[in-house]
PDB file of N, CA and C in Angstrom:
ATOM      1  N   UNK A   1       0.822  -1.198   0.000  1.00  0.00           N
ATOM      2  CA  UNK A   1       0.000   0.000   0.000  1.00  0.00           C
ATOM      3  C   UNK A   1       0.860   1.253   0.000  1.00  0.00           C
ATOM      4  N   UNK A   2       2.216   1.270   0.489  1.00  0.00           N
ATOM      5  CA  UNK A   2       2.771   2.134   0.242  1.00  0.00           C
ATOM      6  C   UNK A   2       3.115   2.931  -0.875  1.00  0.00           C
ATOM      7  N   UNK A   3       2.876   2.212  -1.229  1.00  0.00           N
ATOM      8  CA  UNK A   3       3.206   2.407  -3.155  1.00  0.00           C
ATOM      9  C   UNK A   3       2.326   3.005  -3.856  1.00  0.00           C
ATOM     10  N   UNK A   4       0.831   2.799  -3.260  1.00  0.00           N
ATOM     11  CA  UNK A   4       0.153   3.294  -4.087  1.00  0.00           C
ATOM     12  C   UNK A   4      -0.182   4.993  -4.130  1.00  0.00           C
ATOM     13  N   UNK A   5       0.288   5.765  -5.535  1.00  0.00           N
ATOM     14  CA  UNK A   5      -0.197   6.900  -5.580  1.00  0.00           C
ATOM     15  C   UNK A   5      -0.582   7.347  -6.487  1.00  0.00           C
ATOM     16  N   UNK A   6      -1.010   8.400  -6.639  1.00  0.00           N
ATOM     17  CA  UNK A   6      -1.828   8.945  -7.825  1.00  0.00           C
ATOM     18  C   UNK A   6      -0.884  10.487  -8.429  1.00  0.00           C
ATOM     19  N   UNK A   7      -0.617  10.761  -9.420  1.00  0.00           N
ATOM     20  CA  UNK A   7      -0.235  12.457  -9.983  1.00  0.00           C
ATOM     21  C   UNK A   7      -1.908  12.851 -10.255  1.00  0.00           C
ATOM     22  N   UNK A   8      -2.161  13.921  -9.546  1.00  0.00           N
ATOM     23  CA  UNK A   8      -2.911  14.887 -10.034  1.00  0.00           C
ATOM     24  C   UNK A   8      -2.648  16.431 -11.170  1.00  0.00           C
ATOM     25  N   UNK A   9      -3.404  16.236 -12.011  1.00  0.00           N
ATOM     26  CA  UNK A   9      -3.206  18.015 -12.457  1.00  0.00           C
ATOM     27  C   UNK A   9      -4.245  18.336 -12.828  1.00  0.00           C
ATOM     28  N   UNK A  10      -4.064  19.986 -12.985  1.00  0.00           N
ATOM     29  CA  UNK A  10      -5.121  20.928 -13.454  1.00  0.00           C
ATOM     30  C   UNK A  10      -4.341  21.797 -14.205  1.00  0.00           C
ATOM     31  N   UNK A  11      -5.927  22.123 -15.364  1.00  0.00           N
ATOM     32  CA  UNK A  11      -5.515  23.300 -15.983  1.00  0.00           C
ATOM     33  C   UNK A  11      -6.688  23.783 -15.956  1.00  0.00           C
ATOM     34  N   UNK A  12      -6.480  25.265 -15.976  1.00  0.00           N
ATOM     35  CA  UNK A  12      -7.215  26.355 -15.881  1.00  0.00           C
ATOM     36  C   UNK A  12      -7.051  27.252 -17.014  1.00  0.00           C
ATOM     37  N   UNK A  13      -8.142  27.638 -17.675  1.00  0.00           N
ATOM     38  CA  UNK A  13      -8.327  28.716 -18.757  1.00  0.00           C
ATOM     39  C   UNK A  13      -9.322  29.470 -18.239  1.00  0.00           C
ATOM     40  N   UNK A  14      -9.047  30.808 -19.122  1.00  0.00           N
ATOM     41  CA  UNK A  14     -10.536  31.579 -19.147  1.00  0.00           C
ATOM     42  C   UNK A  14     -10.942  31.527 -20.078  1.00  0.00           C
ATOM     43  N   UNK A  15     -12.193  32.650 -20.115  1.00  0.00           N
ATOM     44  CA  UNK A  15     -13.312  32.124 -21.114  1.00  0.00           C
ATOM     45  C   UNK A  15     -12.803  32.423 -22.271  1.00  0.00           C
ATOM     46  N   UNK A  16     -11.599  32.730 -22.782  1.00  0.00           N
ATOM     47  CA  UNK A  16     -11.012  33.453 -23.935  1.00  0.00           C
ATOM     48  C   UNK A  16     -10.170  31.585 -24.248  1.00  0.00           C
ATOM     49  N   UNK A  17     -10.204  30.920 -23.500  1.00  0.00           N
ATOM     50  CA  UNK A  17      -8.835  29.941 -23.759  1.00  0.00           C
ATOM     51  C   UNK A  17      -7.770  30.327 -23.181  1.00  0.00           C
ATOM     52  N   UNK A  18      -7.192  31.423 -23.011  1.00  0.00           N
ATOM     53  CA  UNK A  18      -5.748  31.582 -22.046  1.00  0.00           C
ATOM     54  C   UNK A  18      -5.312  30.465 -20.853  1.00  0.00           C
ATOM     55  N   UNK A  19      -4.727  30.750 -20.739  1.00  0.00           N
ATOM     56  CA  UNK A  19      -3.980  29.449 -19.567  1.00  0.00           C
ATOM     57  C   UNK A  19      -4.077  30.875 -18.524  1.00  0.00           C
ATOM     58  N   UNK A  20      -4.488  30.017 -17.184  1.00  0.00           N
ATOM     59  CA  UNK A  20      -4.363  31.196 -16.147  1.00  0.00           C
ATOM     60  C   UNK A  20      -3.776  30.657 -14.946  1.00  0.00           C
ATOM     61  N   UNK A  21      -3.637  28.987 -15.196  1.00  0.00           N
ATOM     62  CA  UNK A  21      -3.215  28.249 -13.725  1.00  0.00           C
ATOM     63  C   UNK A  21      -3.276  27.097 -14.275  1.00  0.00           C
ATOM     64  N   UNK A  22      -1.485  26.401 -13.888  1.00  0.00           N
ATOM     65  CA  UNK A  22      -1.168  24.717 -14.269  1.00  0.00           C
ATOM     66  C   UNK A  22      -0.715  24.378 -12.966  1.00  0.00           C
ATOM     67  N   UNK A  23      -0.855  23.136 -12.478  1.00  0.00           N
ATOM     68  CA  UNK A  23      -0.526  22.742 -11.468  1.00  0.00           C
ATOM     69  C   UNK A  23      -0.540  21.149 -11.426  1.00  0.00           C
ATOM     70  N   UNK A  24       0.181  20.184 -10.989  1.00  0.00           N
ATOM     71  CA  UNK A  24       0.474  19.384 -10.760  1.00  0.00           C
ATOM     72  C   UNK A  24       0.535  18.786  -9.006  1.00  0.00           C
ATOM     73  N   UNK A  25      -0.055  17.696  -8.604  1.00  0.00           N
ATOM     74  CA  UNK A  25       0.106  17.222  -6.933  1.00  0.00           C
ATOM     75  C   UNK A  25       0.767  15.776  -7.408  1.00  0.00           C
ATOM     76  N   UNK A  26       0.693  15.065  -6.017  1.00  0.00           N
ATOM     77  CA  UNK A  26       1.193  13.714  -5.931  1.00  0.00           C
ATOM     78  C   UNK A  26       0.465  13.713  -4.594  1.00  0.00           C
ATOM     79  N   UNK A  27      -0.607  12.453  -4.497  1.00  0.00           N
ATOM     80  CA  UNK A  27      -1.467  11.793  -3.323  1.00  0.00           C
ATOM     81  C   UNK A  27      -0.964  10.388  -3.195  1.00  0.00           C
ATOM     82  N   UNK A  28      -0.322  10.484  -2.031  1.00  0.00           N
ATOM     83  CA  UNK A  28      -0.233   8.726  -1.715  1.00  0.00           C
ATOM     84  C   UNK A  28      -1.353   7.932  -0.863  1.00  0.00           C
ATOM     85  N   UNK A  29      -1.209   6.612  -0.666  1.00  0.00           N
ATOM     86  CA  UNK A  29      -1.926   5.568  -0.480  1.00  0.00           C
ATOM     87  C   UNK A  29      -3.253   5.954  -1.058  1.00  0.00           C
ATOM     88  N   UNK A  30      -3.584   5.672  -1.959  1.00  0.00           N
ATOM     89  CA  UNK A  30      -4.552   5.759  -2.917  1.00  0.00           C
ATOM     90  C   UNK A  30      -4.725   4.643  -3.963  1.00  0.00           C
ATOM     91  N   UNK A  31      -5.592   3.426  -3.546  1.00  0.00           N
ATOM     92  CA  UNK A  31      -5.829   2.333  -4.298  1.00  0.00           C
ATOM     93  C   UNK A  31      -6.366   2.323  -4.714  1.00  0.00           C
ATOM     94  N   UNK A  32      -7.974   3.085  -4.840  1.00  0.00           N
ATOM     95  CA  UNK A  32      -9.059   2.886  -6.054  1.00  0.00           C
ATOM     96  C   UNK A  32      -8.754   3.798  -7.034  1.00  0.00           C
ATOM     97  N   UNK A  33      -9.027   3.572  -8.112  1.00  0.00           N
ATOM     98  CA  UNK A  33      -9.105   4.636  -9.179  1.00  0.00           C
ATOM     99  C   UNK A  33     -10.156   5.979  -8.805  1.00  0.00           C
ATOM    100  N   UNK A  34     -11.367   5.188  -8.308  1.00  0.00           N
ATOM    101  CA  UNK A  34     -12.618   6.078  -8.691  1.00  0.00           C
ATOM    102  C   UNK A  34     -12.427   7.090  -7.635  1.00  0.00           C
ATOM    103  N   UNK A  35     -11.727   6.435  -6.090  1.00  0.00           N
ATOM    104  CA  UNK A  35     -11.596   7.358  -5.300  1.00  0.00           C
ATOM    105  C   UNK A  35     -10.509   8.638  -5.355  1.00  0.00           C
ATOM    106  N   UNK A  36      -9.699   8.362  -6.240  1.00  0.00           N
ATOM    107  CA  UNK A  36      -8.512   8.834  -6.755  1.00  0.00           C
ATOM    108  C   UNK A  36      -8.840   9.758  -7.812  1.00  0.00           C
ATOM    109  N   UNK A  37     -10.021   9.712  -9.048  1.00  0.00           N
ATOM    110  CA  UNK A  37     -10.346  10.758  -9.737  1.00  0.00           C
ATOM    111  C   UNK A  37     -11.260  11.448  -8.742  1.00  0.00           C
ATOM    112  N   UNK A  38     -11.981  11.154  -8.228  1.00  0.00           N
ATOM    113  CA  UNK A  38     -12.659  12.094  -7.206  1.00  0.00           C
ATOM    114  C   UNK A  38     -11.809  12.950  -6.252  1.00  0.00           C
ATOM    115  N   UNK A  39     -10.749  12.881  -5.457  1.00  0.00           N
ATOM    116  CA  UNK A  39      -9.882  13.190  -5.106  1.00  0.00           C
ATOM    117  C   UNK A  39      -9.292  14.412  -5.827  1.00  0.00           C
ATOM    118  N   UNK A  40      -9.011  13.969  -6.971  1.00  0.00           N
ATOM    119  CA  UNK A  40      -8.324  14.687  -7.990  1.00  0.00           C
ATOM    120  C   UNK A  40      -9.117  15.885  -8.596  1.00  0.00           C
ATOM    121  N   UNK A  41     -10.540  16.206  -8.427  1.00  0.00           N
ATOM    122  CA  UNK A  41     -11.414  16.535  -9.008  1.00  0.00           C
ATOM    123  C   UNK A  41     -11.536  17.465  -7.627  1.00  0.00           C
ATOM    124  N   UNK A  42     -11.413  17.221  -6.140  1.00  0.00           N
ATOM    125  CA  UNK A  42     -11.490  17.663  -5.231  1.00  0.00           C
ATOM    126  C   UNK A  42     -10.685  19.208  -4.956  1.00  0.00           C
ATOM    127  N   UNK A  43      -9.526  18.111  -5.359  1.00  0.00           N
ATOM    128  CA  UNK A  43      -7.800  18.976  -5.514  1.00  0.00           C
ATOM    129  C   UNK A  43      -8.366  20.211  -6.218  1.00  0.00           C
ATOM    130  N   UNK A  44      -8.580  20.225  -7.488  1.00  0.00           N
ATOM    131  CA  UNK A  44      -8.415  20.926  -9.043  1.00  0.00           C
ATOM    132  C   UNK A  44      -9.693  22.083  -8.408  1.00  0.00           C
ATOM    133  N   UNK A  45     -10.826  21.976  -7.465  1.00  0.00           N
ATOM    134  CA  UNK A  45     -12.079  22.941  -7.605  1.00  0.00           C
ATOM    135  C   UNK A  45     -11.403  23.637  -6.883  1.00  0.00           C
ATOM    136  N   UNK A  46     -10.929  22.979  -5.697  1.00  0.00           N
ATOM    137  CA  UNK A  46     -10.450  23.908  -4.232  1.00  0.00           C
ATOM    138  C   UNK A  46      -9.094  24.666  -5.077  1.00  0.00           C
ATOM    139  N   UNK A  47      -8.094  24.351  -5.354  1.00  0.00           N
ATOM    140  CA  UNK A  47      -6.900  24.854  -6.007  1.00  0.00           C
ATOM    141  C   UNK A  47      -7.692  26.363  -6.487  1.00  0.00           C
ATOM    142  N   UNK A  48      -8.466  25.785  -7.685  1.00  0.00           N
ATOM    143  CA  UNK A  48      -9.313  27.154  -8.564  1.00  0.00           C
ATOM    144  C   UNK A  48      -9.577  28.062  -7.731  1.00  0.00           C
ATOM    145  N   UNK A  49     -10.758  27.767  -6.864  1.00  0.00           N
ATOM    146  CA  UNK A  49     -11.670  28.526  -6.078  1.00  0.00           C
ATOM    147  C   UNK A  49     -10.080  29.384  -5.133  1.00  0.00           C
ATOM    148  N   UNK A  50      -9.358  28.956  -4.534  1.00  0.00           N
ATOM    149  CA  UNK A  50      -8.370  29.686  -4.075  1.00  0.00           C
ATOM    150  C   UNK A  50      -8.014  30.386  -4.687  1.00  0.00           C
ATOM    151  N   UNK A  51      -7.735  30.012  -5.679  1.00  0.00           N
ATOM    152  CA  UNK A  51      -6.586  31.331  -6.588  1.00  0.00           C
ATOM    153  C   UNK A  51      -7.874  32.749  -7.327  1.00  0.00           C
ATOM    154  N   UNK A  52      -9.208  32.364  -7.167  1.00  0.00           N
ATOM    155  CA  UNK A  52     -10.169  33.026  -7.362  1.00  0.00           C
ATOM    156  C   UNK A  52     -10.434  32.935  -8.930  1.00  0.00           C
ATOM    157  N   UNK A  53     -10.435  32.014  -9.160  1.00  0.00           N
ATOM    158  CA  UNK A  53     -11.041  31.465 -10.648  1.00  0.00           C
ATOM    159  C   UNK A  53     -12.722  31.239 -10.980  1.00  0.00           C
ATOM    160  N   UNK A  54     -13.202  32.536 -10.847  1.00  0.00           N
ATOM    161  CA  UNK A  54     -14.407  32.537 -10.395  1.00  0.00           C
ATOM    162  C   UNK A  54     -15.314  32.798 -11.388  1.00  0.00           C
ATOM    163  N   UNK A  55     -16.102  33.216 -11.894  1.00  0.00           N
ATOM    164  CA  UNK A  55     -16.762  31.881 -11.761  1.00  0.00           C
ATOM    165  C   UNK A  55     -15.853  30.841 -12.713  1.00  0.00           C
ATOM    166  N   UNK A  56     -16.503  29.712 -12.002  1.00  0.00           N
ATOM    167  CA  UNK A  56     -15.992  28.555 -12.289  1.00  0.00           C
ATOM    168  C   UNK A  56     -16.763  27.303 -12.904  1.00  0.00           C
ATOM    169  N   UNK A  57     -16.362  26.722 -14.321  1.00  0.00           N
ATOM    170  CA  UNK A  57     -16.842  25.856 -14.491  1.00  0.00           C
ATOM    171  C   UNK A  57     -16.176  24.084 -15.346  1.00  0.00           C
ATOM    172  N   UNK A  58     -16.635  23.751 -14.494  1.00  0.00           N
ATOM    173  CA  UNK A  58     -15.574  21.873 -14.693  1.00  0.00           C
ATOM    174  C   UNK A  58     -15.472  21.558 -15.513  1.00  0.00           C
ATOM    175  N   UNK A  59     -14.710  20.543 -15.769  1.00  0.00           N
ATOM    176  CA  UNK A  59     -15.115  19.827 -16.951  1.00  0.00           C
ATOM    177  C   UNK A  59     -14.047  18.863 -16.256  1.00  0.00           C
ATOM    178  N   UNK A  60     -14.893  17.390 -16.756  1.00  0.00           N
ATOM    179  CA  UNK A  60     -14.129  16.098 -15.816  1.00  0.00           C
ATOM    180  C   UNK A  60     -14.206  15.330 -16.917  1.00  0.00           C
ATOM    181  N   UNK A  61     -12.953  14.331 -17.170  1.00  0.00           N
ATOM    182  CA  UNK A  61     -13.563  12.949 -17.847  1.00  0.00           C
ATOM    183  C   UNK A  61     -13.638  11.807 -17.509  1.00  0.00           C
ATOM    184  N   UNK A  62     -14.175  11.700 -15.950  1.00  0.00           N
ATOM    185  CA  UNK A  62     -14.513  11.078 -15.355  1.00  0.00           C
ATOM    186  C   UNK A  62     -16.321  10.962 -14.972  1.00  0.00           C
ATOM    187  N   UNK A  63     -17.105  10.433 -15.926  1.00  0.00           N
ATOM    188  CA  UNK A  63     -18.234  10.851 -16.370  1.00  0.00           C
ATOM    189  C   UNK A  63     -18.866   9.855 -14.796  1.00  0.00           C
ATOM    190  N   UNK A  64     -18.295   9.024 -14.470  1.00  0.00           N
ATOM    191  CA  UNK A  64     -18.538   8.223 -13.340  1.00  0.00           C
ATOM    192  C   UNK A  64     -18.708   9.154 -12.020  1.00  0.00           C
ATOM    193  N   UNK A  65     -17.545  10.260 -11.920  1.00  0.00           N
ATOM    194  CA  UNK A  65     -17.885  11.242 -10.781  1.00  0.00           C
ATOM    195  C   UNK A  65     -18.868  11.905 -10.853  1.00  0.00           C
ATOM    196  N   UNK A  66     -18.873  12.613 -12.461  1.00  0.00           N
ATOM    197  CA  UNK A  66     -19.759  13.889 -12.544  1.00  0.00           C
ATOM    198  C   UNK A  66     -20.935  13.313 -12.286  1.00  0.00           C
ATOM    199  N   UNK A  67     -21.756  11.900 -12.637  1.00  0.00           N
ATOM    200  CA  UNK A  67     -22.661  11.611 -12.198  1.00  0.00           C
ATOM    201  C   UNK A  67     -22.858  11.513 -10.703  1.00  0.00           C
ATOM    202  N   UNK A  68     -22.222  10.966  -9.718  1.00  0.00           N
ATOM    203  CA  UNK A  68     -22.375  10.882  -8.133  1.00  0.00           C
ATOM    204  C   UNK A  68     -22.110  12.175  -7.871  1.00  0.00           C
ATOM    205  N   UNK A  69     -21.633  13.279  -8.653  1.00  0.00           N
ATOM    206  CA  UNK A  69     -22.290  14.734  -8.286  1.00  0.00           C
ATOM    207  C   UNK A  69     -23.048  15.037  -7.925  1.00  0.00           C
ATOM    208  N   UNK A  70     -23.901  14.479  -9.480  1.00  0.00           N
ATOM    209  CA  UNK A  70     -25.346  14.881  -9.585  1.00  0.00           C
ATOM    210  C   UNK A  70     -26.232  14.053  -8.776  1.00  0.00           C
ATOM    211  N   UNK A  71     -26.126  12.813  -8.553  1.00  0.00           N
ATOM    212  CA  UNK A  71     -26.646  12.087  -7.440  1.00  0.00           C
ATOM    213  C   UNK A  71     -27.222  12.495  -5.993  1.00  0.00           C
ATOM    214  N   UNK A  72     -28.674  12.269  -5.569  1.00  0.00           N
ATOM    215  CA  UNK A  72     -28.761  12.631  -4.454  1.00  0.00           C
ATOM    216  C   UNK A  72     -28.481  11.622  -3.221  1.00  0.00           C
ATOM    217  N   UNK A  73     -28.137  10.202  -3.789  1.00  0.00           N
ATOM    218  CA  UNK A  73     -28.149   9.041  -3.056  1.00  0.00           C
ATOM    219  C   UNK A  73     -26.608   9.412  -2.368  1.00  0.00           C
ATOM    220  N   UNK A  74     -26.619   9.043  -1.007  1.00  0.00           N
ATOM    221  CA  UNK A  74     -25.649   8.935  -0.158  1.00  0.00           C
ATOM    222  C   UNK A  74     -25.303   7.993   0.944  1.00  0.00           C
ATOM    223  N   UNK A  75     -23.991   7.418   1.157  1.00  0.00           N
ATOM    224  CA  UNK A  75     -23.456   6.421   1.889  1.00  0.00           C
ATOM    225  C   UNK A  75     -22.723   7.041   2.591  1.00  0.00           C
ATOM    226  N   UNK A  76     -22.080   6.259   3.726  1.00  0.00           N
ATOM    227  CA  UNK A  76     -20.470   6.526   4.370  1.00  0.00           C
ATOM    228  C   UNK A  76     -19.611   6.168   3.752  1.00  0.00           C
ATOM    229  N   UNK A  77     -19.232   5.630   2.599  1.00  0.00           N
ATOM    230  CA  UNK A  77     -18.165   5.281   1.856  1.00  0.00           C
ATOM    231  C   UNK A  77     -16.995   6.641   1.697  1.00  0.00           C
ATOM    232  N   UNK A  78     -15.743   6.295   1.196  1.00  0.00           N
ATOM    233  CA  UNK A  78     -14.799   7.029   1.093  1.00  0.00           C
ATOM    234  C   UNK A  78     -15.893   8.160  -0.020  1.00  0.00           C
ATOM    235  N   UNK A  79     -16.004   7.619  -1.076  1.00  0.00           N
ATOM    236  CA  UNK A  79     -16.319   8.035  -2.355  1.00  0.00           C
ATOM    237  C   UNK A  79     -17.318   9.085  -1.964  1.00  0.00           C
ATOM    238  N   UNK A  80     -18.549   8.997  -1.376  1.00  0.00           N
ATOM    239  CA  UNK A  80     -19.725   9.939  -0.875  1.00  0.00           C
ATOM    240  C   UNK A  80     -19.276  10.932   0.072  1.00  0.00           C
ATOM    241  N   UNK A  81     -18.296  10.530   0.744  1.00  0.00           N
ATOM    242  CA  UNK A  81     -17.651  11.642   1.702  1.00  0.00           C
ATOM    243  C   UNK A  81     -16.690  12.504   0.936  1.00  0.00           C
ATOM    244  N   UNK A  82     -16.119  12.146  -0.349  1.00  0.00           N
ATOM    245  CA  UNK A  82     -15.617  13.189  -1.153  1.00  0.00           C
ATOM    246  C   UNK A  82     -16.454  14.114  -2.233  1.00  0.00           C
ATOM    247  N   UNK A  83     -16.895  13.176  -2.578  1.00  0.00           N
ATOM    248  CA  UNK A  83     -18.388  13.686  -3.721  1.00  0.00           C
ATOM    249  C   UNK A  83     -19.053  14.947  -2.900  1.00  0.00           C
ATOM    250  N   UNK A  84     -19.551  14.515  -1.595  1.00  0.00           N
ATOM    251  CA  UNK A  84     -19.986  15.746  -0.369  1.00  0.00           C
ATOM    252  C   UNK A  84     -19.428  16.687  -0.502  1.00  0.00           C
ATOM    253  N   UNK A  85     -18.367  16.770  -0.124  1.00  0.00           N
ATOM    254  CA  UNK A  85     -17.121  18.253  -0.145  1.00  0.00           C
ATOM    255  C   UNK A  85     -17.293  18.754  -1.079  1.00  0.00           C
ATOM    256  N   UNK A  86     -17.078  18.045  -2.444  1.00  0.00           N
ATOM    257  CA  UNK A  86     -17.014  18.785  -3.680  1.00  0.00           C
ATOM    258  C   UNK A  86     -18.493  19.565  -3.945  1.00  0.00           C
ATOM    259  N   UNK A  87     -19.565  18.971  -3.620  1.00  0.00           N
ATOM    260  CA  UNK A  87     -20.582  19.505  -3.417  1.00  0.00           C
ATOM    261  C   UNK A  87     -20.510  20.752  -2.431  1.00  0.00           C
ATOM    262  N   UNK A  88     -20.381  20.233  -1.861  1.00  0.00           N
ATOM    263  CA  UNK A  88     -20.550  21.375  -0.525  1.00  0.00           C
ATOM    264  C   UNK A  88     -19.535  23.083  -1.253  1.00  0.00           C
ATOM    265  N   UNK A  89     -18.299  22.326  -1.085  1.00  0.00           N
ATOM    266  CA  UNK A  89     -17.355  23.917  -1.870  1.00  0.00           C
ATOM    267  C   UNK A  89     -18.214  24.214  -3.058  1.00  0.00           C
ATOM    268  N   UNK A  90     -18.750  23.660  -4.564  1.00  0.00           N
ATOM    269  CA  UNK A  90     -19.603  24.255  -5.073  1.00  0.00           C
ATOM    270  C   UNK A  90     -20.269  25.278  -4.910  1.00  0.00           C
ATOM    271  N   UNK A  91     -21.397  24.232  -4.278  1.00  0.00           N
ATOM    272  CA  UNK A  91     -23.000  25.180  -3.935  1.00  0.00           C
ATOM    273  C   UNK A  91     -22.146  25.953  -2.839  1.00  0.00           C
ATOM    274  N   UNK A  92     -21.372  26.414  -2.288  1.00  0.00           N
ATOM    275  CA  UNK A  92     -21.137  27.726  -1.284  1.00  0.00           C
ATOM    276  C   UNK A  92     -20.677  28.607  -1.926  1.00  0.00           C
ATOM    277  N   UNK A  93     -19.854  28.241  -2.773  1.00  0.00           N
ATOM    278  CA  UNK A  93     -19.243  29.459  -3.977  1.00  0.00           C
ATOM    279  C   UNK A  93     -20.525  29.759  -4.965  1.00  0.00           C
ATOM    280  N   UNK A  94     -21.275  29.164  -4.803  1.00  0.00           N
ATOM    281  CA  UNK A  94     -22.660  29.636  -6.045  1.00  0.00           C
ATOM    282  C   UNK A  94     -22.000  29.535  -7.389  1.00  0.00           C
ATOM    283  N   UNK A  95     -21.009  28.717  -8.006  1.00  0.00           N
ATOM    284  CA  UNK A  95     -19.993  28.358  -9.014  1.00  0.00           C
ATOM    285  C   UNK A  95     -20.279  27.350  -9.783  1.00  0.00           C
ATOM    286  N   UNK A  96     -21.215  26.397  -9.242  1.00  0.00           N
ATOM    287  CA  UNK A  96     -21.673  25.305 -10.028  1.00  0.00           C
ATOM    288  C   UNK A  96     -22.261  24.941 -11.646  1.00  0.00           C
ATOM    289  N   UNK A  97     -20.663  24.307 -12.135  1.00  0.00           N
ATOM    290  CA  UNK A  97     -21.057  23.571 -13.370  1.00  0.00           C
ATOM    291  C   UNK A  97     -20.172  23.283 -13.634  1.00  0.00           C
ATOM    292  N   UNK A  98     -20.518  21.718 -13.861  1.00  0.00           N
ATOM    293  CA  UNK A  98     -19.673  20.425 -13.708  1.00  0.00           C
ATOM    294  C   UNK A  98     -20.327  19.734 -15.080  1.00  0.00           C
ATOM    295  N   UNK A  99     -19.534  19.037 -15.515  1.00  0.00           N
ATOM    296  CA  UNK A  99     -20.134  18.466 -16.803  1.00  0.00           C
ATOM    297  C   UNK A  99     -18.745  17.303 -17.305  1.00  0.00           C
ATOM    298  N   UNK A 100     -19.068  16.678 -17.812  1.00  0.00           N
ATOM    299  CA  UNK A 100     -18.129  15.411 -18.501  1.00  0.00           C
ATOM    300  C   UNK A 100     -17.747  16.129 -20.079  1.00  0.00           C
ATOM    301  N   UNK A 101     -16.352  16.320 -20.217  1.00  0.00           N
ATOM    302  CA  UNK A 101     -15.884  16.162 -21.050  1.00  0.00           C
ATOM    303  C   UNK A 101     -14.908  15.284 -22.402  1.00  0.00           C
TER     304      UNK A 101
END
């Protein structure tokens, strides 16, 4: 398990296409994929929303997250407790739109 990690990145444009923010992470112990693009998807809103990339809108190609976005069904699983957050930072920034690319 030590081993397992994930590279995250983001890119950021504005509405023109410009590049306004590249960034790269590294998350260790991270064995699922799905929890790992969610994660990653976590990273990339909060990163934005900091640097004030506002409004803000996603684009994932992880069409598997963007759906448990949109999902109102909820568990204690790793996965629903990240999906939450990402929700939650959203709808507080009033920023919401997320979509599969």
């Amino acid at each position: 398990m030590s081993n397992c990690k994930i590279d995250m990145g983001i890119v950021v444009r504005n509405r023109f296409g410009h590049l306004v923010l590249a960034a790269s992470f590294v998350a260790k112990y991270v064995a699922d994929a799905t929890i790992a693009e969610a994660k990653v998807l976590f990273e990339d809103i909060q990163l934005a929303v900091n640097r004030g990339c506002i409004p803000l809108f996603v684009e994932s190609n992880a069409l598997f997250i963007v759906n448990l976005c949109y999902s109102k069904d909820f568990s204690r699983s790793e996965i629903d407790n990240i999906i939450h957050v990402i929700n939650v930072l959203l709808n507080e920034k009033n920023i919401f739109s997320l979509s599969h690319s």
